[in-house]
C-alpha atoms as a PDB file:
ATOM      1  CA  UNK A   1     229.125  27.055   3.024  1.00  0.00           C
ATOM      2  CA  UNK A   2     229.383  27.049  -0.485  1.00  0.00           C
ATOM      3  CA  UNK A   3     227.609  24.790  -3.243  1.00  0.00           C
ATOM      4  CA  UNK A   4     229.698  21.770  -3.232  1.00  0.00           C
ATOM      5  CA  UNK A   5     230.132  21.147   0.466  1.00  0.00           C
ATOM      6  CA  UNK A   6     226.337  21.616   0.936  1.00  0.00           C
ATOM      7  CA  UNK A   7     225.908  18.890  -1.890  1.00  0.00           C
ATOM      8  CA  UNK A   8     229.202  16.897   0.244  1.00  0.00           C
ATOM      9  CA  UNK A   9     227.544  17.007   3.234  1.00  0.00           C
ATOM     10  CA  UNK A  10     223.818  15.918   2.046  1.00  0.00           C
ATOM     11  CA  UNK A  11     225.944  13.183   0.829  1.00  0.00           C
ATOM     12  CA  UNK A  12     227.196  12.737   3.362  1.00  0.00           C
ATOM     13  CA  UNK A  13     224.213  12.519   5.156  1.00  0.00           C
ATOM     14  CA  UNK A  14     222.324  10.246   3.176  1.00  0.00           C
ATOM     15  CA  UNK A  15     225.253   7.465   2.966  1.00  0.00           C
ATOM     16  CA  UNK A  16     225.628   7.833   6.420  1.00  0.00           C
ATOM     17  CA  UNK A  17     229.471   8.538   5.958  1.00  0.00           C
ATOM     18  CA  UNK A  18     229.704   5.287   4.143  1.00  0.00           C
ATOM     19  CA  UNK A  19     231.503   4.483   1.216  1.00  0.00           C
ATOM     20  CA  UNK A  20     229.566   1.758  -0.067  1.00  0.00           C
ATOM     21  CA  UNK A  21     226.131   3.267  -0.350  1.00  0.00           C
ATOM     22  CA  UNK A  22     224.775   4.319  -3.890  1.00  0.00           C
ATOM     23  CA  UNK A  23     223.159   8.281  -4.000  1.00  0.00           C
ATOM     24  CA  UNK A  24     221.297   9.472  -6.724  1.00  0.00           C
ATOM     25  CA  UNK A  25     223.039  12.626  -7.553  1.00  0.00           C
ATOM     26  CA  UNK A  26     219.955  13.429  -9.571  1.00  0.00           C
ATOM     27  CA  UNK A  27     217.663  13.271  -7.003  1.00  0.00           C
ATOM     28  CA  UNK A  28     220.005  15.013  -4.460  1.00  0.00           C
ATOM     29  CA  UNK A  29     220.434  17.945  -6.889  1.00  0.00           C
ATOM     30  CA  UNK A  30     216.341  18.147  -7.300  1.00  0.00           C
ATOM     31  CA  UNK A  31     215.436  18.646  -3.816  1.00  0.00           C
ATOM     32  CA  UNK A  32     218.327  21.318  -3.270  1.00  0.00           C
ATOM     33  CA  UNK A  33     217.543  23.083  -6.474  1.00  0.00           C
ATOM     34  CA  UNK A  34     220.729  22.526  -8.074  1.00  0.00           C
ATOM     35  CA  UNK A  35     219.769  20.271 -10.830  1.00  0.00           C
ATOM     36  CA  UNK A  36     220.864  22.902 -13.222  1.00  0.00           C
ATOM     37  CA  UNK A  37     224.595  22.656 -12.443  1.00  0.00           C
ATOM     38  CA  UNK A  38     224.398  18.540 -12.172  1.00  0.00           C
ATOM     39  CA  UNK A  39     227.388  18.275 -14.407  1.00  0.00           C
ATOM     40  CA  UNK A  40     229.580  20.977 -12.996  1.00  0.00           C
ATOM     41  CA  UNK A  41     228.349  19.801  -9.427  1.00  0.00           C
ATOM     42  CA  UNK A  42     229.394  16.177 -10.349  1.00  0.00           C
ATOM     43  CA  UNK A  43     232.503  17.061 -12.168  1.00  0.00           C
ATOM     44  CA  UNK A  44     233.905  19.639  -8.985  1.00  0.00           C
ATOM     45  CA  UNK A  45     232.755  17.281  -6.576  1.00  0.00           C
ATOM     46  CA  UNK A  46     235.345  14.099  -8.432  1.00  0.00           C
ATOM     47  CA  UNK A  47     238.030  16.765  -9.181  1.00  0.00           C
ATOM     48  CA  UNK A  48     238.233  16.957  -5.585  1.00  0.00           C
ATOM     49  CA  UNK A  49     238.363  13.274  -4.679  1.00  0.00           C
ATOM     50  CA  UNK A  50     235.036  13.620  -2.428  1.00  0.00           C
ATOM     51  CA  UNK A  51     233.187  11.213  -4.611  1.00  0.00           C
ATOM     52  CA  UNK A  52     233.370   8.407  -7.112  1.00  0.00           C
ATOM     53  CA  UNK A  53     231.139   7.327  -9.931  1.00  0.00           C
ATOM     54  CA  UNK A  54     228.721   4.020 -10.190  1.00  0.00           C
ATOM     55  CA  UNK A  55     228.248   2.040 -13.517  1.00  0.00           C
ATOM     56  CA  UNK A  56     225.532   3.654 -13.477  1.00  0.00           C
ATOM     57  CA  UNK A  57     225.167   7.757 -14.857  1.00  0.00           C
ATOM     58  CA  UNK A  58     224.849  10.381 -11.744  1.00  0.00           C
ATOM     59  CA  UNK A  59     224.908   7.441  -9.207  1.00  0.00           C
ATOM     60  CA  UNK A  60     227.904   7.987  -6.896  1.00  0.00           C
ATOM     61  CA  UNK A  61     229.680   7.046  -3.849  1.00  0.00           C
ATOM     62  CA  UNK A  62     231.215   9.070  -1.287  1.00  0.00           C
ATOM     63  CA  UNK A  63     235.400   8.797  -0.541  1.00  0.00           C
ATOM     64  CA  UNK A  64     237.201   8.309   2.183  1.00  0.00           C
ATOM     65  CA  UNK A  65     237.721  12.094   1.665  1.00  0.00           C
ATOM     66  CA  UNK A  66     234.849  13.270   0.918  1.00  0.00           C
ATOM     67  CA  UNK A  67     233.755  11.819   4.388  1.00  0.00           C
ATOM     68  CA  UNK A  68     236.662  13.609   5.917  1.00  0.00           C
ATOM     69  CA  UNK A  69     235.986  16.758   4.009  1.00  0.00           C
ATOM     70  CA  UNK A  70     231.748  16.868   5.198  1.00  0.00           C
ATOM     71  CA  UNK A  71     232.845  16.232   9.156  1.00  0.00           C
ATOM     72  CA  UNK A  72     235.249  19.365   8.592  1.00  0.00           C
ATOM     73  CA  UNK A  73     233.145  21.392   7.310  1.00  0.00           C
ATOM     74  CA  UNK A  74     229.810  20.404   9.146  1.00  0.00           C
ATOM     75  CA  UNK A  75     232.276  20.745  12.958  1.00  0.00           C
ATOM     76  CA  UNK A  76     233.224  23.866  11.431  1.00  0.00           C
ATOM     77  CA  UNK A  77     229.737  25.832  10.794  1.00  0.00           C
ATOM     78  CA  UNK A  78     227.690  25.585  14.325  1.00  0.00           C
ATOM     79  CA  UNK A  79     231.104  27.229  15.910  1.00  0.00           C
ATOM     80  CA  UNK A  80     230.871  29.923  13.471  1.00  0.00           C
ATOM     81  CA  UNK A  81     227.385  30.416  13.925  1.00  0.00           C
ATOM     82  CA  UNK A  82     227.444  30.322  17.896  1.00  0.00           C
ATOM     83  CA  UNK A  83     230.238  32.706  17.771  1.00  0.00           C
ATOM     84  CA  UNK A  84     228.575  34.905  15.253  1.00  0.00           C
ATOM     85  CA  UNK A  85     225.395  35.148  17.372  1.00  0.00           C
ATOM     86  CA  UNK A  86     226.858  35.621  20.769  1.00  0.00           C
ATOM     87  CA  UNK A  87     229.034  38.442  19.813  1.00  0.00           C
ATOM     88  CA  UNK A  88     226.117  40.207  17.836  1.00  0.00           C
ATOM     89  CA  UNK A  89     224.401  39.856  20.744  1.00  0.00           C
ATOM     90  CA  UNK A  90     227.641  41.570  23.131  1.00  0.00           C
ATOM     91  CA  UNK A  91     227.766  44.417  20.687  1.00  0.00           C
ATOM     92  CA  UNK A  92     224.030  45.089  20.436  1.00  0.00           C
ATOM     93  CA  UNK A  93     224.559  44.830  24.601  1.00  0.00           C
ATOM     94  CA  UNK A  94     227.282  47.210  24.249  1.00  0.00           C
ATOM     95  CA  UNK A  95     225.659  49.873  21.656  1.00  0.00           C
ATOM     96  CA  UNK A  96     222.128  49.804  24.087  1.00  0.00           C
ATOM     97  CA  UNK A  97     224.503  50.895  27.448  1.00  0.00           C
ATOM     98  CA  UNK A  98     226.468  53.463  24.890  1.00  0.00           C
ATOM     99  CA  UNK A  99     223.088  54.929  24.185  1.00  0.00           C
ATOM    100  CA  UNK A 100     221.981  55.464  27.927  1.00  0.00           C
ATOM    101  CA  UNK A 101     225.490  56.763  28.551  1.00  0.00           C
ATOM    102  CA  UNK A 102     224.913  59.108  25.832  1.00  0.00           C
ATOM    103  CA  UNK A 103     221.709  60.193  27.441  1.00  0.00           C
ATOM    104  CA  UNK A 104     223.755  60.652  30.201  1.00  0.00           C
ATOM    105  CA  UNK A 105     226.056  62.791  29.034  1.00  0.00           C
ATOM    106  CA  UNK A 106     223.493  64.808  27.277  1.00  0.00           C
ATOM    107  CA  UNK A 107     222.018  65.638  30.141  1.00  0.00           C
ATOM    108  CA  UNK A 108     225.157  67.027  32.132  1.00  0.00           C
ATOM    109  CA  UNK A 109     228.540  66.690  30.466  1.00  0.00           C
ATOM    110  CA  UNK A 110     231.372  66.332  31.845  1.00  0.00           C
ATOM    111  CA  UNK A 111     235.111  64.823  31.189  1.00  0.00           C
ATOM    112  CA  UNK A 112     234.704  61.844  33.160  1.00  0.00           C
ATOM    113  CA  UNK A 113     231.280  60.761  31.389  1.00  0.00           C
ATOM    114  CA  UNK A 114     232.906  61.680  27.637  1.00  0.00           C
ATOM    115  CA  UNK A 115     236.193  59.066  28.601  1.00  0.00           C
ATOM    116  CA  UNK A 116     233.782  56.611  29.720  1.00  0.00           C
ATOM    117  CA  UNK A 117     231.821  57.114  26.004  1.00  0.00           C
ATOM    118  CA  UNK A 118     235.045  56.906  24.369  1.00  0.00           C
ATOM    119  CA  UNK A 119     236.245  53.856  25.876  1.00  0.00           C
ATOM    120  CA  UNK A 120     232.681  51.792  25.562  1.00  0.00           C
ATOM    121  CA  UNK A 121     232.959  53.393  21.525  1.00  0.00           C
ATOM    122  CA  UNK A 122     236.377  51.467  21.300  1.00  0.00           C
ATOM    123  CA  UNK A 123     234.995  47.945  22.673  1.00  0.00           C
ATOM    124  CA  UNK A 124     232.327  48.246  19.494  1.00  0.00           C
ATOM    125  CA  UNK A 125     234.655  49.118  17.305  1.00  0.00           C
ATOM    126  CA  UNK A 126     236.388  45.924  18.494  1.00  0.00           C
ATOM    127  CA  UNK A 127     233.722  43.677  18.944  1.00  0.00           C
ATOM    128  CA  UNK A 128     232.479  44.959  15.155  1.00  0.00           C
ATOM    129  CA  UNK A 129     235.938  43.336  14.305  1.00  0.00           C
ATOM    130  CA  UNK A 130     235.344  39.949  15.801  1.00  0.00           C
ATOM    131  CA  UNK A 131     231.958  39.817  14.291  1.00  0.00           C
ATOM    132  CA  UNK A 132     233.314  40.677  10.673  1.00  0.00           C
ATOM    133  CA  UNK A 133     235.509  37.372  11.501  1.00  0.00           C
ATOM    134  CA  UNK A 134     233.073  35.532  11.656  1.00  0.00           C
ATOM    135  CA  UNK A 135     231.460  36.451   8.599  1.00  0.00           C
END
């Protein structure tokens, strides 16, 4: 999650996904350490259409969009995450039983024991591909 849609969604958050509550941008940008980049933050954040200004300076309201654009991302991120863990897990699984097959195999060879390495080698490699999607 980048910058702005970690600002969105504390936005979000605080207005409760309404678009009539008032949120100090100032204050937001404070307690997330980004009070550096408040005008950049504020300016991407309008360019987009996720939030409108106040009469008064940094006080905004989040749109209609913005609203949309926080419940995408936030559904988005736990799936990634879950994903991300359980197949770390599967291939960290997968690499333990290709280590006691190695053992195996280093302890008598044979043809059989080698295709079985092979094969348990090419559901890493394949599982290391799934992870890297979720990255």
């Amino acid at each position: 999650m980048n910058v702005y849609h970690k600002v969105l969604t504390k936005i979000f958050e605080i207005s409760d996904g309404k678009d009539t509550v008032d949120v100090d941008l100032v204050d937001l940008l404070k307690k997330e350490g980004f009070y550096s980049n408040i005008d950049n933050i504020s300016k991407q954040l309008k360019d987009d259409g996720w939030i409108t200004e106040t009469a008064r300076k940094h006080t905004i309201r989040i749109t209609h969009w913005g609203v949309a654009e926080s419940k995408r991302v936030l559904s988005d991120s736990p799936d990634k995450v879950n994903e991300l863990d359980k197949n770390a897990n599967r291939m960290l699984g997968e690499v333990r039983e290709l280590i006691i097959m190695m053992e195996e195999f280093a302890a008598g060879p044979e043809s059989k024991k080698l295709d079985n390495i092979d094969k348990r080698l090419s559901d890493i490699r394949e599982r290391s591909k799934t992870v890297r999607s979720h990255l």
